[in-house]
Protein backbone atom coordinates (compact mmCIF):
# COMPACT_ATOMS: atom_id res chain seq x y z
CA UNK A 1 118.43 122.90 85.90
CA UNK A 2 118.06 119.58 87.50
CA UNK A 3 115.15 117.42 86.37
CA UNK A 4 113.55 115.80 89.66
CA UNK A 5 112.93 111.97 89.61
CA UNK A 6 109.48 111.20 89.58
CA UNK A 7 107.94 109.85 92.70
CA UNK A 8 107.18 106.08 92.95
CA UNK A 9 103.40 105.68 93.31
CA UNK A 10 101.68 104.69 96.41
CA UNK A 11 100.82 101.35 96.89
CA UNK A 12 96.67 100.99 96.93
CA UNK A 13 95.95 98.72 99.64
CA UNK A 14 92.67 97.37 100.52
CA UNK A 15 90.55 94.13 100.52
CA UNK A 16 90.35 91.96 97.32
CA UNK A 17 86.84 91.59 96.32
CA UNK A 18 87.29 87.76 95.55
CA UNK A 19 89.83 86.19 98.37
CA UNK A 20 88.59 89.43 100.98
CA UNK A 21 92.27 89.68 102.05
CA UNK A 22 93.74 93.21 102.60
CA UNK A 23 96.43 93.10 99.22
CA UNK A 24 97.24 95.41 96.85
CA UNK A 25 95.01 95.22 94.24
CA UNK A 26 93.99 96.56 90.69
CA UNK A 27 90.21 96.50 89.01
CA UNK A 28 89.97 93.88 86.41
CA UNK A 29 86.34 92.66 84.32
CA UNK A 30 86.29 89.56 82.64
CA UNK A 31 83.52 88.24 80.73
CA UNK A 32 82.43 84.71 80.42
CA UNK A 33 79.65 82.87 78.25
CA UNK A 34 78.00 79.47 78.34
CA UNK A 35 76.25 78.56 75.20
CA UNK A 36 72.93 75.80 75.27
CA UNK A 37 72.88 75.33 71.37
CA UNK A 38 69.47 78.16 71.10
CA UNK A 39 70.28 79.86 74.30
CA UNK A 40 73.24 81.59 76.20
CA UNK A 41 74.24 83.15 79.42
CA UNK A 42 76.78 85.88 80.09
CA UNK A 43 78.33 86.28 83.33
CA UNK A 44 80.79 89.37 83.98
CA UNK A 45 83.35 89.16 86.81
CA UNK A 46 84.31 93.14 87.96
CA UNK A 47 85.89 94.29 90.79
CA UNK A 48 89.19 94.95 92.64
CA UNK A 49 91.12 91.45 92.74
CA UNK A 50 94.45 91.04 94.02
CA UNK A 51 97.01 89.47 91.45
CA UNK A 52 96.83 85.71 92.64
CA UNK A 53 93.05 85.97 92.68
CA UNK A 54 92.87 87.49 88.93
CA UNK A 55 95.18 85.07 87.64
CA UNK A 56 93.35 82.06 88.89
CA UNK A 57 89.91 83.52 88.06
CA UNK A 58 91.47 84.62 84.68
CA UNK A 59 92.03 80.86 83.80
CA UNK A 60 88.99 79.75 85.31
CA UNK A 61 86.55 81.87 82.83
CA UNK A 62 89.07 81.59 79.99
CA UNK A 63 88.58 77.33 80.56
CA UNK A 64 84.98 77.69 81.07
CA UNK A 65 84.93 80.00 77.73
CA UNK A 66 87.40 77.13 76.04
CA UNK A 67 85.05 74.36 76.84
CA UNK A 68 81.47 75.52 77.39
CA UNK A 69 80.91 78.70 75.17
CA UNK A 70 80.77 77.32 72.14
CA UNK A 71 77.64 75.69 71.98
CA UNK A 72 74.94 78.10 69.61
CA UNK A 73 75.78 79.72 66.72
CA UNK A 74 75.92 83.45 68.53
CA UNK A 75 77.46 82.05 70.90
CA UNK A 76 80.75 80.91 68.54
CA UNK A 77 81.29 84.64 67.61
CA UNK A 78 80.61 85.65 71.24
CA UNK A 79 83.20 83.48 73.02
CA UNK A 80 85.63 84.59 70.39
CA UNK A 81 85.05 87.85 71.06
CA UNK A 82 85.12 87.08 75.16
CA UNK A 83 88.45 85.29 74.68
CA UNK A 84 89.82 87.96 72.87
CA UNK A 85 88.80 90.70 75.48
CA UNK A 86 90.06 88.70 78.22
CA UNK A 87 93.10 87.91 77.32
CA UNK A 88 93.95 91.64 76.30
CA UNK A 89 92.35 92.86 79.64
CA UNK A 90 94.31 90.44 81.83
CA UNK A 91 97.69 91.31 79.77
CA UNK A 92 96.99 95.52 80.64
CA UNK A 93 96.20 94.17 84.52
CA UNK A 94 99.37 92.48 84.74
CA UNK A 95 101.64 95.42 83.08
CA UNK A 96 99.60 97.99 85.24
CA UNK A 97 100.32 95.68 88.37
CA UNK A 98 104.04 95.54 87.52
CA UNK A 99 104.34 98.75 87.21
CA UNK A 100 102.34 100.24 89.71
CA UNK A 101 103.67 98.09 92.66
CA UNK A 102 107.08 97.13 91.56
């Protein structure tokens, strides 16, 4: 008995919620904080982004994180965390995209 290959999946193509253009894309969330020493803001980014538009927004949060999240002391453990998350979620995007449109 012959074991049949398995089928390549189908390419998902559609519009990229940041750029708009019709690419394949994947759904990524990133989460990004801004601490003001007794206050802080969150800001999630969500959505189906194509893989030059999650890298560059990937960075951009990640630098705003770097720079700007560390300022409170809930804030410190919170951009930790955030960098942390980030990093692992943009790692599994980038393996899922390989494999799902290679």
């Amino acid at each position: 008995m012959e074991i049949a290959a398995r089928p390549k999946p189908i390419s998902i193509s559609g519009h990229c919620k940041v750029c708009g253009q019709v690419k394949n894309h994947l759904n990524l969330s990133l989460h990004q904080n801004t601490g003001v020493i007794i206050q802080r803001y969150s800001k999630t980014y969500s959505g189906e982004m194509c893989r030059d538009c999650a890298k560059e927004l990937f960075y951009k949060v990640q630098l705003h994180n770097l720079l700007f999240g560390w300022w409170g002391t809930i804030s410190f453990f919170v951009t930790a965390a955030n960098l942390c998350m980030n990093t692992v979620s943009y790692i599994g995007y980038s393996l899922k995209f390989k494999k799902t449109f290679a």
